[in-house]
C-alpha atoms as a PDB file:
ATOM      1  CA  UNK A   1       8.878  19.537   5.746  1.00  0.00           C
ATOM      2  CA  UNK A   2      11.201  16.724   5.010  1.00  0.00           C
ATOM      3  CA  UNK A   3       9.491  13.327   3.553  1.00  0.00           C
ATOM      4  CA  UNK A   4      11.162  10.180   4.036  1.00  0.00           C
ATOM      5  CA  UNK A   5       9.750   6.663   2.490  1.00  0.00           C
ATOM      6  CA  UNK A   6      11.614   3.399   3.996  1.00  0.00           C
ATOM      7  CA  UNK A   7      10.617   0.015   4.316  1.00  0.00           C
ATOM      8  CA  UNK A   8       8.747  -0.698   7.834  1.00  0.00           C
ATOM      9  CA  UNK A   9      10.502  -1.038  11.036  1.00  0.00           C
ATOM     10  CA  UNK A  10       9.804  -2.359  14.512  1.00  0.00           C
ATOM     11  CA  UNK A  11       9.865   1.114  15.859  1.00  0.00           C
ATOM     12  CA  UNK A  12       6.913   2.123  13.557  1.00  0.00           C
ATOM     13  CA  UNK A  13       4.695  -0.626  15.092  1.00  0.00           C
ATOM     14  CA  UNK A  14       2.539   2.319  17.147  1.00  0.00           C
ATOM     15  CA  UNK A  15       2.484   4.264  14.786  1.00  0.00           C
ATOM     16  CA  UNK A  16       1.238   1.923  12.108  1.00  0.00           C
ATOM     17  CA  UNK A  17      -2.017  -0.151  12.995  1.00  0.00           C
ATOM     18  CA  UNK A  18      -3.838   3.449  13.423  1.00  0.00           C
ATOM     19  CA  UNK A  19      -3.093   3.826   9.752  1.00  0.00           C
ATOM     20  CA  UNK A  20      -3.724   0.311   8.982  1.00  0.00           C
ATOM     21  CA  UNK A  21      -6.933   0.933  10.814  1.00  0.00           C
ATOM     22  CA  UNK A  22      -8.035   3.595   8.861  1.00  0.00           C
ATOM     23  CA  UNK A  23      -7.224   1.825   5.512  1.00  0.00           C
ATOM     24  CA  UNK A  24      -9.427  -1.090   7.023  1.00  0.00           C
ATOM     25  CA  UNK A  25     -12.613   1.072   7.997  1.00  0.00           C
ATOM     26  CA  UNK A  26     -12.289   3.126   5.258  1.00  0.00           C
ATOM     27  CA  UNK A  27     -13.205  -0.429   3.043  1.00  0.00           C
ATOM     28  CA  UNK A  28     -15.673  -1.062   5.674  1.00  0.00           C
ATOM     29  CA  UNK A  29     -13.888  -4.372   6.878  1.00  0.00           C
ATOM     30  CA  UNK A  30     -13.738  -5.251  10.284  1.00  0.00           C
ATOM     31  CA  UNK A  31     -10.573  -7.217  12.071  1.00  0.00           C
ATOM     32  CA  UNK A  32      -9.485  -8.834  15.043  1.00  0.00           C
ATOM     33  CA  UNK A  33      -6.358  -7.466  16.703  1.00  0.00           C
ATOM     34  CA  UNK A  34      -4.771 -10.735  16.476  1.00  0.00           C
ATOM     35  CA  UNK A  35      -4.970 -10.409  12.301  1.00  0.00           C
ATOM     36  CA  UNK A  36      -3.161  -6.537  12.753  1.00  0.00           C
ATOM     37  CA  UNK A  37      -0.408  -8.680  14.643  1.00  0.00           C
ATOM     38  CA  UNK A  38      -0.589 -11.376  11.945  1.00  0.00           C
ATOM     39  CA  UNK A  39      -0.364  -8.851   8.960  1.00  0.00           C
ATOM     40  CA  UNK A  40       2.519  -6.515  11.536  1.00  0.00           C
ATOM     41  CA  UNK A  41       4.992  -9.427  11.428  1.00  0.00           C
ATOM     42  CA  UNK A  42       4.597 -10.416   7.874  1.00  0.00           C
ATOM     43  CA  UNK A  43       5.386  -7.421   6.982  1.00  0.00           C
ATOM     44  CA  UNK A  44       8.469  -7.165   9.230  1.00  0.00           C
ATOM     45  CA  UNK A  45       9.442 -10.660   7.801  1.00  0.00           C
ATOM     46  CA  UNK A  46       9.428  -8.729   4.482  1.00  0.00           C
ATOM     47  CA  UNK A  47       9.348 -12.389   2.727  1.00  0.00           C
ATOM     48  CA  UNK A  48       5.874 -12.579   0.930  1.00  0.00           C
ATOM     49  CA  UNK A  49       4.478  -8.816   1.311  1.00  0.00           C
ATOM     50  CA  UNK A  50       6.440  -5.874   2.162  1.00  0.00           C
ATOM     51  CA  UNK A  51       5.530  -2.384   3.788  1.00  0.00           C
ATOM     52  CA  UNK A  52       6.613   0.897   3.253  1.00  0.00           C
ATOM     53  CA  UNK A  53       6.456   4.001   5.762  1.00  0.00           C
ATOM     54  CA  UNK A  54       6.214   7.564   4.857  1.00  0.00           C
ATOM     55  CA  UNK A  55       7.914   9.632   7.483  1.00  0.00           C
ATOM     56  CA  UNK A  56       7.070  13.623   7.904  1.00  0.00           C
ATOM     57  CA  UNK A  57       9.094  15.007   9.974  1.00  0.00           C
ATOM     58  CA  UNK A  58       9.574  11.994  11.982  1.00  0.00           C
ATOM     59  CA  UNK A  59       6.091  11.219  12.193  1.00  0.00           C
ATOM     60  CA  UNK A  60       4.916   8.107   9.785  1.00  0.00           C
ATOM     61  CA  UNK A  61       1.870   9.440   7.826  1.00  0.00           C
ATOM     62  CA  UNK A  62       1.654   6.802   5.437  1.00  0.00           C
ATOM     63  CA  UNK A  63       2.097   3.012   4.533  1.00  0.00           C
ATOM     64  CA  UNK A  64       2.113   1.257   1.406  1.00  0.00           C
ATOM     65  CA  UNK A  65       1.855  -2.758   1.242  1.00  0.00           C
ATOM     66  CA  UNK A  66       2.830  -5.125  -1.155  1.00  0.00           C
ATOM     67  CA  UNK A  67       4.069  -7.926  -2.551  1.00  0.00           C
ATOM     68  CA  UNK A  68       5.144  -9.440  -6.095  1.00  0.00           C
ATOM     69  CA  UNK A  69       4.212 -12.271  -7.759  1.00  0.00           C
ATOM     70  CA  UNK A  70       4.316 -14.558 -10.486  1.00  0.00           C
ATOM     71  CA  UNK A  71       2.695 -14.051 -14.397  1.00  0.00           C
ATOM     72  CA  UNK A  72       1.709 -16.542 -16.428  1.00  0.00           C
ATOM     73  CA  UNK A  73       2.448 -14.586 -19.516  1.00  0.00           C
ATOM     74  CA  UNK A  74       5.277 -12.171 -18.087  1.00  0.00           C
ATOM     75  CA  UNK A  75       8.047 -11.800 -15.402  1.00  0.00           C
ATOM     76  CA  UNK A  76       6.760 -11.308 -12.167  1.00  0.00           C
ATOM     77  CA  UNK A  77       4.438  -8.549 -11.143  1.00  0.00           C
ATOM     78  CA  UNK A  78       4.125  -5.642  -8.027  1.00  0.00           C
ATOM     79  CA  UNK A  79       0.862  -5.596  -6.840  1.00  0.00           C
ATOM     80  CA  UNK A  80      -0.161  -2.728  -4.056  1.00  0.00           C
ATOM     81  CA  UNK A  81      -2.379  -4.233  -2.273  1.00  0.00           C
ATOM     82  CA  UNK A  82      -2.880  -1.319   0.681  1.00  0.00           C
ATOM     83  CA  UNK A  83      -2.300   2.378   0.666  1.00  0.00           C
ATOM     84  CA  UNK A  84      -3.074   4.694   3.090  1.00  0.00           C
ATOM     85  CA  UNK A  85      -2.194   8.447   4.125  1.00  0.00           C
ATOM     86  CA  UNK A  86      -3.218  10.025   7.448  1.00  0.00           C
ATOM     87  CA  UNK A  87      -5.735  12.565   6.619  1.00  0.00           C
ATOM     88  CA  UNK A  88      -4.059  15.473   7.925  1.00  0.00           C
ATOM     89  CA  UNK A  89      -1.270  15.232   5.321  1.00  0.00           C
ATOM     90  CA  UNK A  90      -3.204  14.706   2.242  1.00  0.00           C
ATOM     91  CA  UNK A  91      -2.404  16.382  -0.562  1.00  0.00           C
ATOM     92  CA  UNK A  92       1.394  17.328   0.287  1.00  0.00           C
ATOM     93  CA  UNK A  93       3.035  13.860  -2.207  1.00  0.00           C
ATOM     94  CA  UNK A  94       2.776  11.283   0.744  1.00  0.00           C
ATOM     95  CA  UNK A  95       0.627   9.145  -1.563  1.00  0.00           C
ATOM     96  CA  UNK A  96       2.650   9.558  -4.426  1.00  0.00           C
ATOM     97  CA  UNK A  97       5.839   9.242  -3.076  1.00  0.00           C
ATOM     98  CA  UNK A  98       4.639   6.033  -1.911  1.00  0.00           C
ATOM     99  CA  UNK A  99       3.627   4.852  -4.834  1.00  0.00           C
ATOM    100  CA  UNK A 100       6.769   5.465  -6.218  1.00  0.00           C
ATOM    101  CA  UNK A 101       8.757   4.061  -3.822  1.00  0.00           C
ATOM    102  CA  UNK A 102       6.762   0.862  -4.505  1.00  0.00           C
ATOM    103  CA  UNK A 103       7.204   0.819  -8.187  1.00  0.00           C
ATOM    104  CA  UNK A 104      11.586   1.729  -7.769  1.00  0.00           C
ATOM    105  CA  UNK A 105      11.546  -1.433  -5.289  1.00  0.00           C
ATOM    106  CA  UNK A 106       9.789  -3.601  -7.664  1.00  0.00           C
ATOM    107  CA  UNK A 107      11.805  -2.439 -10.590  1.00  0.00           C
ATOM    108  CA  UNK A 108      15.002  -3.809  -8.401  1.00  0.00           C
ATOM    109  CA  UNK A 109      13.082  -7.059  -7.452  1.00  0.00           C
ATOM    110  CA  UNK A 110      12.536  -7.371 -11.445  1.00  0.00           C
ATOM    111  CA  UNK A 111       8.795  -6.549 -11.817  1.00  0.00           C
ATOM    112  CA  UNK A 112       7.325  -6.728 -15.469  1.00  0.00           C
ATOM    113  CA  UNK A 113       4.334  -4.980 -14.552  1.00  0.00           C
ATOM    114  CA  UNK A 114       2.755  -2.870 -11.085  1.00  0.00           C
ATOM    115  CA  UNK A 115      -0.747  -2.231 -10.360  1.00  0.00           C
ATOM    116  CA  UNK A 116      -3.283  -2.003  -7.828  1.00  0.00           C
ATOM    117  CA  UNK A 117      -6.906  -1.413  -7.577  1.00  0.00           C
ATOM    118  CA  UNK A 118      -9.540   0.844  -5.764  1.00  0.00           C
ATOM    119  CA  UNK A 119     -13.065   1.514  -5.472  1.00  0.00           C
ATOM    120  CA  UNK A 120     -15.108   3.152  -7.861  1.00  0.00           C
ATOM    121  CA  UNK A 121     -15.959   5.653  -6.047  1.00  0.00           C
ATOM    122  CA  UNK A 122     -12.872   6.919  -4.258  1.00  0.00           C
ATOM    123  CA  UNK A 123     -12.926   9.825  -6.408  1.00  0.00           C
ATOM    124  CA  UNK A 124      -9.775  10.857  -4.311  1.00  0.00           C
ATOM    125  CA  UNK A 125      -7.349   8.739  -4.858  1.00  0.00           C
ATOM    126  CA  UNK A 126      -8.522   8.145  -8.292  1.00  0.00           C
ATOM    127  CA  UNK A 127      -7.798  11.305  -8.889  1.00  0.00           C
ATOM    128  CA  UNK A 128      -3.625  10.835  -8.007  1.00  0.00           C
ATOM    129  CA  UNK A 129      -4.588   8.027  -9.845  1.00  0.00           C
ATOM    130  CA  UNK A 130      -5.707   8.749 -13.068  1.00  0.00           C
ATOM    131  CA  UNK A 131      -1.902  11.026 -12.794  1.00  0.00           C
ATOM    132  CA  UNK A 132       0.131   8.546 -12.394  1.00  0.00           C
ATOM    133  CA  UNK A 133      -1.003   5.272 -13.953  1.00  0.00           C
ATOM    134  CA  UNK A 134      -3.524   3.804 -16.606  1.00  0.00           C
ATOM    135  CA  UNK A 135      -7.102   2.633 -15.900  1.00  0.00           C
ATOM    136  CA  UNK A 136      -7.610  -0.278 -17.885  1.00  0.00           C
ATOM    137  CA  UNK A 137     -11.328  -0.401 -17.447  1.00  0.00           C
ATOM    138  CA  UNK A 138     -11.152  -3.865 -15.300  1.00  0.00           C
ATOM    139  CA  UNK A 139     -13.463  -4.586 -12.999  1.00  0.00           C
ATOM    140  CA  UNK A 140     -12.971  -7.421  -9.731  1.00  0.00           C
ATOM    141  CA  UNK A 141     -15.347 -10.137  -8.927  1.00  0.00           C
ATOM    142  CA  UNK A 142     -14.935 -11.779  -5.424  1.00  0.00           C
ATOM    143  CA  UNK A 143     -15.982 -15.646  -5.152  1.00  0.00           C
ATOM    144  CA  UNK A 144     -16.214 -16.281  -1.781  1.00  0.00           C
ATOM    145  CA  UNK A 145     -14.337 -19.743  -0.439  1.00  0.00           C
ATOM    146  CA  UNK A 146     -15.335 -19.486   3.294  1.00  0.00           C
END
């Protein structure tokens, strides 16, 4: 089994919406294809947010995306804003290693601080979670502006 995390390429544009699809439904949110595309080529632009592939033997089982961004009270921060593993490879370090992989390339961009957040009850992930990272106890609010 050999694991391999790089940034997102072209090629992996198959291969990705399915997992960006599953990230989507699994938060119950429902997109047009046209905002897969938009989100697809921001993410190739790799100016404002910036993915991450996970690679199992050639086969891309995971993405991570994210972005950085400024701190009033700090140097900038890395914020994950999606993560996602194909359920057939759970629980071999796909998650992890992504999550690593995020936190060395915002160390090199000069991030302060990384986080991300999840809900409640994704007693999953929150269990990697709760390994590799601190829950602060904060909890989101969402004002709508549409």
């Amino acid at each position: 089994m050999t694991l391999v995390v790089a940034p997102l390429q072209a090629s992996d544009r198959t291969e990705w919406e399915p997992l960006a699809r599953g990230y989507k439904d699994f938060y119950e949110t429902v997109l047009p294809p046209e905002d897969y595309e938009r989100a697809w080529q921001r993410l190739l632009a790799a100016t404002e947010i910036h993915g991450l592939g996970a690679h199992l033997d050639g086969r891309l089982v995971g993405i991570a995306h994210y972005l950085l961004h400024a701190h009033v009270w700090q140097g900038d921060v890395c914020y994950l804003q999606d993560l996602f593993v194909d359920a057939s490879v759970r629980g071999k370090g796909v998650a992890r290693a992504l999550i690593d992989a995020v936190a060395d390339s915002g160390r090199r961009r000069g991030a302060t601080r990384y986080f991300w957040q999840t809900k409640q009850d994704n007693a999953v992930a929150r269990r990697l979670y709760d390994k590799v990272a601190v829950f602060r106890g904060f909890i989101r609010y969402d004002y709508p502006l549409e």
